[in-house]
N, C-alpha and C. Protein backbone atom coordinates (compact mmCIF):
# COMPACT_ATOMS: atom_id res chain seq x y z
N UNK A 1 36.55 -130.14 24.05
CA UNK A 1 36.46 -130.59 25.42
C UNK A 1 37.83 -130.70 26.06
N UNK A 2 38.74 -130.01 25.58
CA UNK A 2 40.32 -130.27 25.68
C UNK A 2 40.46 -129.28 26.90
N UNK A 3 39.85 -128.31 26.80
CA UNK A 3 39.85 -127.17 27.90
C UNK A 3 39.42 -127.58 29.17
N UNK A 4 38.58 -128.37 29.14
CA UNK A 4 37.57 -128.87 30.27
C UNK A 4 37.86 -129.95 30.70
N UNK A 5 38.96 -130.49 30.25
CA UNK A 5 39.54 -132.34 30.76
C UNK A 5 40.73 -131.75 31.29
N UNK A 6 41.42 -130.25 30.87
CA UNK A 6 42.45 -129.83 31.93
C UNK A 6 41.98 -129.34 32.83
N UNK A 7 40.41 -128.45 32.76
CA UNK A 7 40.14 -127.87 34.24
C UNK A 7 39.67 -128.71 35.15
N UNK A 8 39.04 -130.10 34.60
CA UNK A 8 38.55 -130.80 35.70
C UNK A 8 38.89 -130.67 36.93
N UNK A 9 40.23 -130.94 37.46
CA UNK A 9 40.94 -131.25 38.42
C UNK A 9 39.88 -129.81 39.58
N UNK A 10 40.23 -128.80 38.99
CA UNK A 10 39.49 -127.85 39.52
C UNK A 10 38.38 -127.55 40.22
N UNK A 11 37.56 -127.78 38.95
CA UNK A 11 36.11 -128.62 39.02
C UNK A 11 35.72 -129.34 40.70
N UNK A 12 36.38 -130.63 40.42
CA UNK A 12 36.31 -131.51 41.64
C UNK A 12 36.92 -131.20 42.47
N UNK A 13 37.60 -129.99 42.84
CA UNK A 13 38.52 -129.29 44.25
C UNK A 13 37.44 -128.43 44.55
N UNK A 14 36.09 -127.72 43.69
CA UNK A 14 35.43 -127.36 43.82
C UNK A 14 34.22 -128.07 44.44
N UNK A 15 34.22 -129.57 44.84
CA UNK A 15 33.00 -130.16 45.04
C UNK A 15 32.12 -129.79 43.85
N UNK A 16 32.58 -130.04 42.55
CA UNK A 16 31.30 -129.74 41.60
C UNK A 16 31.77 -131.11 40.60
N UNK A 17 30.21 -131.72 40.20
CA UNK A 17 30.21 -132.53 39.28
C UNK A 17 29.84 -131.74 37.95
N UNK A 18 30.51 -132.31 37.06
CA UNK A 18 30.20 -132.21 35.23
C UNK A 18 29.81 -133.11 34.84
N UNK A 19 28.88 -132.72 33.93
CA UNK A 19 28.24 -133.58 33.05
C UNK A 19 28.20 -133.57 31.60
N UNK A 20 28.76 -133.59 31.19
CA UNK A 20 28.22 -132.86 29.22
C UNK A 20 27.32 -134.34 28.69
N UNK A 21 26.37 -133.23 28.23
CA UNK A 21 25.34 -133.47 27.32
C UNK A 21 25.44 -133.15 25.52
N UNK A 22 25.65 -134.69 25.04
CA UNK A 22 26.12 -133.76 23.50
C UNK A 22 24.72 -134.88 22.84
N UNK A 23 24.58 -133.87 22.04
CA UNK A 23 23.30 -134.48 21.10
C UNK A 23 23.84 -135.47 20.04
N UNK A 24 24.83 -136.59 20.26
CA UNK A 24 25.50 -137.45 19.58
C UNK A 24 24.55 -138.73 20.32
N UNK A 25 24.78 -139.79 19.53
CA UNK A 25 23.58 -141.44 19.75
C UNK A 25 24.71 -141.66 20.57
N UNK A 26 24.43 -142.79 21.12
CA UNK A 26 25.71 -143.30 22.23
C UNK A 26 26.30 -143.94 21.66
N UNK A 27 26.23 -144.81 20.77
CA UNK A 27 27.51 -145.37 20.13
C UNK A 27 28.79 -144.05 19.83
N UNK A 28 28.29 -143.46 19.34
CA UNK A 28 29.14 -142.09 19.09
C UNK A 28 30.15 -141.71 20.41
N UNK A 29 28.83 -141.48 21.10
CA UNK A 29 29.95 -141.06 22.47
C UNK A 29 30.58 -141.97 23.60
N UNK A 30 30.00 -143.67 22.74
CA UNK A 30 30.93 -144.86 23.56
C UNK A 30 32.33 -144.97 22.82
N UNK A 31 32.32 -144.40 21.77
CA UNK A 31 33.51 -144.45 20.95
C UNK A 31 34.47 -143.64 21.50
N UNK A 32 34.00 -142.74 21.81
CA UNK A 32 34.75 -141.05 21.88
C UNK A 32 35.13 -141.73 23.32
N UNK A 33 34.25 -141.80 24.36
CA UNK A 33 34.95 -142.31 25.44
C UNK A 33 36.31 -143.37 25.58
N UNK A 34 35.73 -144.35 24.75
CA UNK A 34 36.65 -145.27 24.66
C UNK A 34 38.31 -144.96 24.00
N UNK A 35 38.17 -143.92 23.39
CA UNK A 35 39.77 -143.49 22.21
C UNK A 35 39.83 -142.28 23.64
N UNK A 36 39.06 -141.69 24.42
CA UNK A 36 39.89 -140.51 25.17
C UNK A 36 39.58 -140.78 26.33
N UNK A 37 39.03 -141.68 27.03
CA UNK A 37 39.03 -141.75 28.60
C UNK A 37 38.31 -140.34 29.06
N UNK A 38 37.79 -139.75 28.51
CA UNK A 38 37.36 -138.25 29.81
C UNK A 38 37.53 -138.60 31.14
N UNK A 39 37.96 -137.51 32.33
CA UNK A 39 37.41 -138.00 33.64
C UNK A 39 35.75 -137.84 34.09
N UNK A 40 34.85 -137.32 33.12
CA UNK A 40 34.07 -136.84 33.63
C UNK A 40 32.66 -137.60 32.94
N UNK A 41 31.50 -138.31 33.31
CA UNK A 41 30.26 -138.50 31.76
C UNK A 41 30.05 -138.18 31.35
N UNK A 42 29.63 -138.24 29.68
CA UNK A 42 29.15 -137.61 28.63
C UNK A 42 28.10 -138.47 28.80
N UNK A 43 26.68 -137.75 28.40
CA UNK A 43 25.55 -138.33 28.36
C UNK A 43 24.76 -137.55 26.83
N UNK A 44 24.17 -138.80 26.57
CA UNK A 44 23.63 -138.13 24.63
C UNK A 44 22.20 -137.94 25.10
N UNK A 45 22.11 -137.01 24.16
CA UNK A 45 20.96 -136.04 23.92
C UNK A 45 20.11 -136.12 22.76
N UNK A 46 20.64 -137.30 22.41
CA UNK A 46 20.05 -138.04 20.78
C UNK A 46 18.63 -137.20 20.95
N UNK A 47 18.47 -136.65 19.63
CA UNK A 47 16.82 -136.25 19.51
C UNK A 47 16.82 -134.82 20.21
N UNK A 48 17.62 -134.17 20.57
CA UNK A 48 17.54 -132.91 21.47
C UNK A 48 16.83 -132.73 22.47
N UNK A 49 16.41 -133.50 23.01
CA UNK A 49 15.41 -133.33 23.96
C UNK A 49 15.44 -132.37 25.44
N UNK A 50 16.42 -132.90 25.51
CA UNK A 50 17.38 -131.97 27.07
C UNK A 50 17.37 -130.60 26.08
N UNK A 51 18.10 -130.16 25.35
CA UNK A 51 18.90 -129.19 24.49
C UNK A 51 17.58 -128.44 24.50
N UNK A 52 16.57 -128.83 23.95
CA UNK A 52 15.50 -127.60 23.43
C UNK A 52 14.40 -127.10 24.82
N UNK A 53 14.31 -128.15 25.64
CA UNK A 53 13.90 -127.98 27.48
C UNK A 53 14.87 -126.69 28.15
N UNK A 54 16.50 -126.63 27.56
CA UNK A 54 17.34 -125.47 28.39
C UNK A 54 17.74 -124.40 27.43
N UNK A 55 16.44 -124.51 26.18
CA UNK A 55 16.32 -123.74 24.98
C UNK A 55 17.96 -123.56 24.55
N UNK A 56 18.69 -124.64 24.25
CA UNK A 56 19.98 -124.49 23.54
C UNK A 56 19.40 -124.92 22.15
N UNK A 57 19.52 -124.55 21.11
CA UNK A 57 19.22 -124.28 19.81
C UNK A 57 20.07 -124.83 18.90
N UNK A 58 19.60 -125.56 17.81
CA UNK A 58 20.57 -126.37 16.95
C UNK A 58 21.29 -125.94 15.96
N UNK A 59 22.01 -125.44 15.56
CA UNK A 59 22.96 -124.90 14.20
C UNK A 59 23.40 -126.02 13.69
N UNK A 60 22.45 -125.70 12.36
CA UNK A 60 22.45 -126.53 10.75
C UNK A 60 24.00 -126.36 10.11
N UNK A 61 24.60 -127.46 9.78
CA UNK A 61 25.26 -127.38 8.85
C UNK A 61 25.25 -128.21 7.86
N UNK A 62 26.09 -127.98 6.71
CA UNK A 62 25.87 -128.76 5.67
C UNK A 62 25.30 -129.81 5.48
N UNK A 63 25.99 -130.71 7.02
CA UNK A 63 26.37 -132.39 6.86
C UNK A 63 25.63 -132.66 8.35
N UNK A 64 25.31 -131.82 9.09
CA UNK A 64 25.36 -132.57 10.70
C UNK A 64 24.70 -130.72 11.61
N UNK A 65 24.05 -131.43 12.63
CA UNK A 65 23.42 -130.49 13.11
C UNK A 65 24.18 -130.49 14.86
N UNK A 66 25.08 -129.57 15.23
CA UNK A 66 25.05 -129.51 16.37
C UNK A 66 24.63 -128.24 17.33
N UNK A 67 24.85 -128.39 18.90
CA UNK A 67 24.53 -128.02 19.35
C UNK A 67 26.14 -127.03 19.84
N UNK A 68 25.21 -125.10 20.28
CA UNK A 68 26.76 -124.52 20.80
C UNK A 68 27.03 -124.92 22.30
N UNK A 69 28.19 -124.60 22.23
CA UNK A 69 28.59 -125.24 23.57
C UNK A 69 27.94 -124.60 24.57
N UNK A 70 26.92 -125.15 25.60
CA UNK A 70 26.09 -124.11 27.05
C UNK A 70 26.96 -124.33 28.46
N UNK A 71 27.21 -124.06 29.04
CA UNK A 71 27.36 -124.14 30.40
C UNK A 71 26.30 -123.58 31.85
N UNK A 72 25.77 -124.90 32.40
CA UNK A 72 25.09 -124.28 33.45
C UNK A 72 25.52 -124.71 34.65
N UNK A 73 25.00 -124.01 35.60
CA UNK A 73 25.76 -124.03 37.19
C UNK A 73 24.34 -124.41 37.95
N UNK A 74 23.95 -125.33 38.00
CA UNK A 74 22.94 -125.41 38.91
C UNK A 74 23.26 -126.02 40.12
N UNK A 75 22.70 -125.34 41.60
CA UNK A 75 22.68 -125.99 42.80
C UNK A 75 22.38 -126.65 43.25
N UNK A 76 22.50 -127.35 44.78
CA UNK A 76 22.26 -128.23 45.12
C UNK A 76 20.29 -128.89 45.35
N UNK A 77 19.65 -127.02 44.85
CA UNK A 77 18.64 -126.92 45.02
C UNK A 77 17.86 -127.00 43.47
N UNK A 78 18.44 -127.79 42.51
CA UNK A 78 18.27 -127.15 41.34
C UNK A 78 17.86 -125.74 40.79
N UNK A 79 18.23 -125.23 41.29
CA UNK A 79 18.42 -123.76 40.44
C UNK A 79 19.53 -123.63 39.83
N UNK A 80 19.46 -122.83 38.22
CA UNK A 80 20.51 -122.94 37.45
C UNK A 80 20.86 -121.26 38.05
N UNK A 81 22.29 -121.42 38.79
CA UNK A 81 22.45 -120.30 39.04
C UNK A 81 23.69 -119.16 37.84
N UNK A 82 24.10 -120.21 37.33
CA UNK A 82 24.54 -119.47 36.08
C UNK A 82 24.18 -120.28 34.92
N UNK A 83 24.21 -119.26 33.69
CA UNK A 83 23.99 -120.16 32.20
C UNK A 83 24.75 -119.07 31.41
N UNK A 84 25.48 -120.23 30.23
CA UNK A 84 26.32 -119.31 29.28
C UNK A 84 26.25 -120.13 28.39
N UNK A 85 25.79 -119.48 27.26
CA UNK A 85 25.18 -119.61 26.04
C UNK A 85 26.58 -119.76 24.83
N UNK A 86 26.81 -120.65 24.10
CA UNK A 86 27.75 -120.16 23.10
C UNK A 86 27.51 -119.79 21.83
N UNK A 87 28.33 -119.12 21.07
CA UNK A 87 27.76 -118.48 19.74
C UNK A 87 28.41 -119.24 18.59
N UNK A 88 29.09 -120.01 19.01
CA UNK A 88 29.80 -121.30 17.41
C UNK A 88 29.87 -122.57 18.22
N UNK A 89 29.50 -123.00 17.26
CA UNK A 89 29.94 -125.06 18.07
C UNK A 89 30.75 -125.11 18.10
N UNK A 90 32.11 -124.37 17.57
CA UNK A 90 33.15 -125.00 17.54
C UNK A 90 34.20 -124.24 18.83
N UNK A 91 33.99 -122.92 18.99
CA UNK A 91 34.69 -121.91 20.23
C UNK A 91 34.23 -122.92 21.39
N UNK A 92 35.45 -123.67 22.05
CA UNK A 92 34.81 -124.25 23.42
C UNK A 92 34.56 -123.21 24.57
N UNK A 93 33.71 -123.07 25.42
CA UNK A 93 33.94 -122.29 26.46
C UNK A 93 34.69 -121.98 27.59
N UNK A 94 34.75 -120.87 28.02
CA UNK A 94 36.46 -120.56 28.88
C UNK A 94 35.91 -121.13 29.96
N UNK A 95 36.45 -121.81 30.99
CA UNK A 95 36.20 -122.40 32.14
C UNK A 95 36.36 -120.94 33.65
N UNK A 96 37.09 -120.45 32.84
CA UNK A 96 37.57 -119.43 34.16
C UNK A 96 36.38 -118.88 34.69
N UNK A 97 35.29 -118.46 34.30
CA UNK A 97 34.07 -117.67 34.56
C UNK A 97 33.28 -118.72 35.28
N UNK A 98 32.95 -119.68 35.10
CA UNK A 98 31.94 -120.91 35.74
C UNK A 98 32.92 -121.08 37.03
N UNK A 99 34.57 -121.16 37.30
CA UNK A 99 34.91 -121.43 38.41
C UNK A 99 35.26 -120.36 39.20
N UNK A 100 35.21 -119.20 38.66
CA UNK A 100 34.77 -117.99 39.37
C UNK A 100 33.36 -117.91 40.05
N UNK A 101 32.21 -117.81 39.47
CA UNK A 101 31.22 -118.19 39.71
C UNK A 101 30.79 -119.34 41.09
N UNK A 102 31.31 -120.44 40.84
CA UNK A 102 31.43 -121.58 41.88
C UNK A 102 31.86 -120.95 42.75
N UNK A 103 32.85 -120.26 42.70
CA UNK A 103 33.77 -119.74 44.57
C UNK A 103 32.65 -118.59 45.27
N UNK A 104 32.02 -117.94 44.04
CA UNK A 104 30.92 -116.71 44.43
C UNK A 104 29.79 -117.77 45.50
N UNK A 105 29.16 -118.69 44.70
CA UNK A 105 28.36 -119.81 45.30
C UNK A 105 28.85 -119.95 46.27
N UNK A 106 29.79 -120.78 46.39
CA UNK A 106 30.64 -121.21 47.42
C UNK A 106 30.47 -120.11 48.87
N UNK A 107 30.64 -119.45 48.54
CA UNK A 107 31.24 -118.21 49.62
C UNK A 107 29.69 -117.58 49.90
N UNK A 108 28.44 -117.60 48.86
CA UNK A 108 26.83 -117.76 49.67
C UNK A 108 26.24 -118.44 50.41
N UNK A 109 27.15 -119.91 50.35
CA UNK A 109 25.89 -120.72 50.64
C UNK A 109 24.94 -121.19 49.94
N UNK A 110 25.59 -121.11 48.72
CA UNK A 110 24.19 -120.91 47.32
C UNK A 110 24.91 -122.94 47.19
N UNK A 111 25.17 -123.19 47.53
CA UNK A 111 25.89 -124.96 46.90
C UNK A 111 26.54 -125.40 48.32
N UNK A 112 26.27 -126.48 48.36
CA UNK A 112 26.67 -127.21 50.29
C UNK A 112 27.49 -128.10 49.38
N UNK A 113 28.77 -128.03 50.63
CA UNK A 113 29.79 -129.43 50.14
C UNK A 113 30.20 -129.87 51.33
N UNK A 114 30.24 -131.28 50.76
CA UNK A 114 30.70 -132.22 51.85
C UNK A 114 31.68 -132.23 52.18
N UNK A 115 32.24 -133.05 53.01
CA UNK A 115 34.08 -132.87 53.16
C UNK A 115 34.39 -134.54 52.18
C-alpha cells in the first residue's frame, strides 16, 4: 500500500475517494492503522464477503489466505467503470492506469465533481 499512500495526493486532486477493502478482522487493520496513519480507510472484509460479490478470489497459502490486489473505478452512478484484477498478493498495483482512467472519466462526464 506504499504505492498508493504516495499517489493519494493525486487521487484527491482527482475528486476521487479510496477505499481498500482487505479481508483482515479489524483489530488487524486497527493496528495497521494505528503504526501507519494511511490518509485514506481501510475497511475489513473479514469472511470475504465483499471479495467473492466483485468475484476477487482467495489465494491459499501455507499459513493465511489472502486476497490479490483489485482495483475498481466506480462512478458517481455506481457503475464500476474500470476493474483490474491482480495476479499475486504480493505485486501492488500501478496507480498510473486507474489515474489515467479517472482523467478519461473526467473529460466524459462519466464522474461529477464538486468544486
Amino acid at each position: 500500500m506504499a504505492q498508493l499512500r504516495r499517489d493519494y495526493p493525486e487521487f484527491k486532486a482527482a475528486n476521487t475517494e479510496v477505499l481498500v477493502v482487505l479481508p483482515n478482522g479489524p483489530k488487524l487493520i486497527a493496528r495497521h492503522v494505528s503504526r501507519h496513519a494511511p490518509p485514506y480507510p481501510i475497511l475489513s472484509d473479514k469472511g470475504a464477503q465483499v471479495a467473492e460479490q466483485y468475484a476477487i478470489h482467495p489465494k491459499q497459502t501455507m499459513l493465511l489466505t489472502t486476497m490479490t490486489p483489485t482495483v475498481f473505478l466506480i462512478d458517481t452512478n455506481a457503475v464500476i467503470r474500470y476493474a483490474s484484477y491482480g495476479t499475486s498478493f504480493i505485486k501492488e498495483p500501478d496507480n498510473a492506469e486507474p489515474l489515467r482512467v479517472l482523467a478519461q472519466m473526467r473529460a466524459a462526464k462519466q464522474i461529477s465533481f464538486s468544486p
